[in-house]
C-alpha atoms as a PDB file:
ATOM      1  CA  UNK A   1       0.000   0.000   0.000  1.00  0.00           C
ATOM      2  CA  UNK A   2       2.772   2.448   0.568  1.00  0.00           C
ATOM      3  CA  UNK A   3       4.819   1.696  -2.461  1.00  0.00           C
ATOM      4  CA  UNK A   4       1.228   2.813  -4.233  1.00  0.00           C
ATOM      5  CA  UNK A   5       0.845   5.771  -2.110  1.00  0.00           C
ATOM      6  CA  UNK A   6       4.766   6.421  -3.327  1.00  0.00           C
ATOM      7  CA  UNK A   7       3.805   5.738  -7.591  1.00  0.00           C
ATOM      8  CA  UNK A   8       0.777   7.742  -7.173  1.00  0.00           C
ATOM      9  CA  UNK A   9       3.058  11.146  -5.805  1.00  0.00           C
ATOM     10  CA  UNK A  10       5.735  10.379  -7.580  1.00  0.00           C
ATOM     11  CA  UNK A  11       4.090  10.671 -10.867  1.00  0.00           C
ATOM     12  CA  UNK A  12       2.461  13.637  -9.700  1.00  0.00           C
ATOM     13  CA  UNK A  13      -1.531  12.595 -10.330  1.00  0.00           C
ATOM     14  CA  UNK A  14      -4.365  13.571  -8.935  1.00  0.00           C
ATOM     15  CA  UNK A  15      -6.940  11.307  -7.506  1.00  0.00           C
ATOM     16  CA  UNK A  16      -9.006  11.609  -9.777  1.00  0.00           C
ATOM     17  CA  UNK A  17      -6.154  10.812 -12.410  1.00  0.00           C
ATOM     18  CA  UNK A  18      -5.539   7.245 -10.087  1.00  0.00           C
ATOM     19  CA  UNK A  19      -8.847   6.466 -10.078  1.00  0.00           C
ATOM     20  CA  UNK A  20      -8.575   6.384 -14.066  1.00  0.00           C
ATOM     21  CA  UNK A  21      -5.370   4.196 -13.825  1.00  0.00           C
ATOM     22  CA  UNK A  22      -6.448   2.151 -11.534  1.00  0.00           C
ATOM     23  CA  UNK A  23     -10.219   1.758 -12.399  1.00  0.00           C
ATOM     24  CA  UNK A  24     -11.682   2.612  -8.750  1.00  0.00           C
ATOM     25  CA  UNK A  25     -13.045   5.199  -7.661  1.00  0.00           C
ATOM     26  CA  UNK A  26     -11.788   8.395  -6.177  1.00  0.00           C
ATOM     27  CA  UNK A  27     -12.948   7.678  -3.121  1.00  0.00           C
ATOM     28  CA  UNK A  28     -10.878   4.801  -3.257  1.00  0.00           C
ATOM     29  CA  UNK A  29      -8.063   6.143  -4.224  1.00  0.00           C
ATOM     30  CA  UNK A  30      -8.640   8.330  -0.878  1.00  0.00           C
ATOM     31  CA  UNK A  31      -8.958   5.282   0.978  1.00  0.00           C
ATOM     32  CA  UNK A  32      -5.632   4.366  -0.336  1.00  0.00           C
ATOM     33  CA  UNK A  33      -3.884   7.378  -0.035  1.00  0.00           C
ATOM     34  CA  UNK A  34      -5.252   7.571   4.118  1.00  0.00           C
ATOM     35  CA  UNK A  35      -3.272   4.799   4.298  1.00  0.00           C
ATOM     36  CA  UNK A  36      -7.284   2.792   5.448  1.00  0.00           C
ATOM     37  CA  UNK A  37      -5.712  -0.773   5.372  1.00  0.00           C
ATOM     38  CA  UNK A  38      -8.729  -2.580   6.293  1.00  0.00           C
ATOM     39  CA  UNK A  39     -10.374  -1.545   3.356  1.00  0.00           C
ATOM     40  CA  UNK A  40      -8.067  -3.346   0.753  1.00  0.00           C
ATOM     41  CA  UNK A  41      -7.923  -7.288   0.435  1.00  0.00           C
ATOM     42  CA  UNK A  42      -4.116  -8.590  -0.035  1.00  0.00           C
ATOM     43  CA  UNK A  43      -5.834  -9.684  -3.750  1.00  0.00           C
ATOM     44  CA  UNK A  44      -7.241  -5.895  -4.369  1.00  0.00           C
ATOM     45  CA  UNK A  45      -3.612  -4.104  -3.682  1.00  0.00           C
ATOM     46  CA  UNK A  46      -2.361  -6.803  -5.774  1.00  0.00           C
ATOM     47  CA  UNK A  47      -4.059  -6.041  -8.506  1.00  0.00           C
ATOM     48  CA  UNK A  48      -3.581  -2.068  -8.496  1.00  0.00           C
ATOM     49  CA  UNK A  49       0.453  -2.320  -7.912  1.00  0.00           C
ATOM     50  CA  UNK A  50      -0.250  -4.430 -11.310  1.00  0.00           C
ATOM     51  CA  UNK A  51      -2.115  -1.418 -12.893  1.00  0.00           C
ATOM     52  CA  UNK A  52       0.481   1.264 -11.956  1.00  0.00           C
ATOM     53  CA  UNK A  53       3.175  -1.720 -13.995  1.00  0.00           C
ATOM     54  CA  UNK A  54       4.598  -3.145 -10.570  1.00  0.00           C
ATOM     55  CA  UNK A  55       6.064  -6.493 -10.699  1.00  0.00           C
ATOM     56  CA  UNK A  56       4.551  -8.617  -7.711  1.00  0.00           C
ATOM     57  CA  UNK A  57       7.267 -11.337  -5.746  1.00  0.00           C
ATOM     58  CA  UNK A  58       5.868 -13.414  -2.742  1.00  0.00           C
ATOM     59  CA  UNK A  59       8.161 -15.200   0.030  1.00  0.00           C
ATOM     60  CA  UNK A  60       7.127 -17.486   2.369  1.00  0.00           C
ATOM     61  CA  UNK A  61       9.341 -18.037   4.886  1.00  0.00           C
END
């Protein structure tokens, strides 16, 4: 969630912008920007670090 928070600064959008990217909606993105955990499934963040072009790794250790 913070390495989304990070993308979403970085490149200097808007909310409204990251809701396009991501396909939510702003209040979403607000959500995500709060830094709401609860809110987002491990599956849902997931998926949007794959929107913004992240490559995903998993460990188990």
């Amino acid at each position: 969630m913070s390495n989304l928070r990070k993308t979403i600064r970085e490149r200097e959008w808007t909310q409204e912008e990251a809701a396009k990217v991501l396909n939510i909606g702003q209040s979403r993105v607000s959500d995500l920007m709060r830094g709401k955990w609860e809110k987002f499934s491990l599956d849902m963040l997931i998926t949007l670090a794959i929107r913004v072009g992240k490559r995903i790794g998993i460990t188990v250790v």
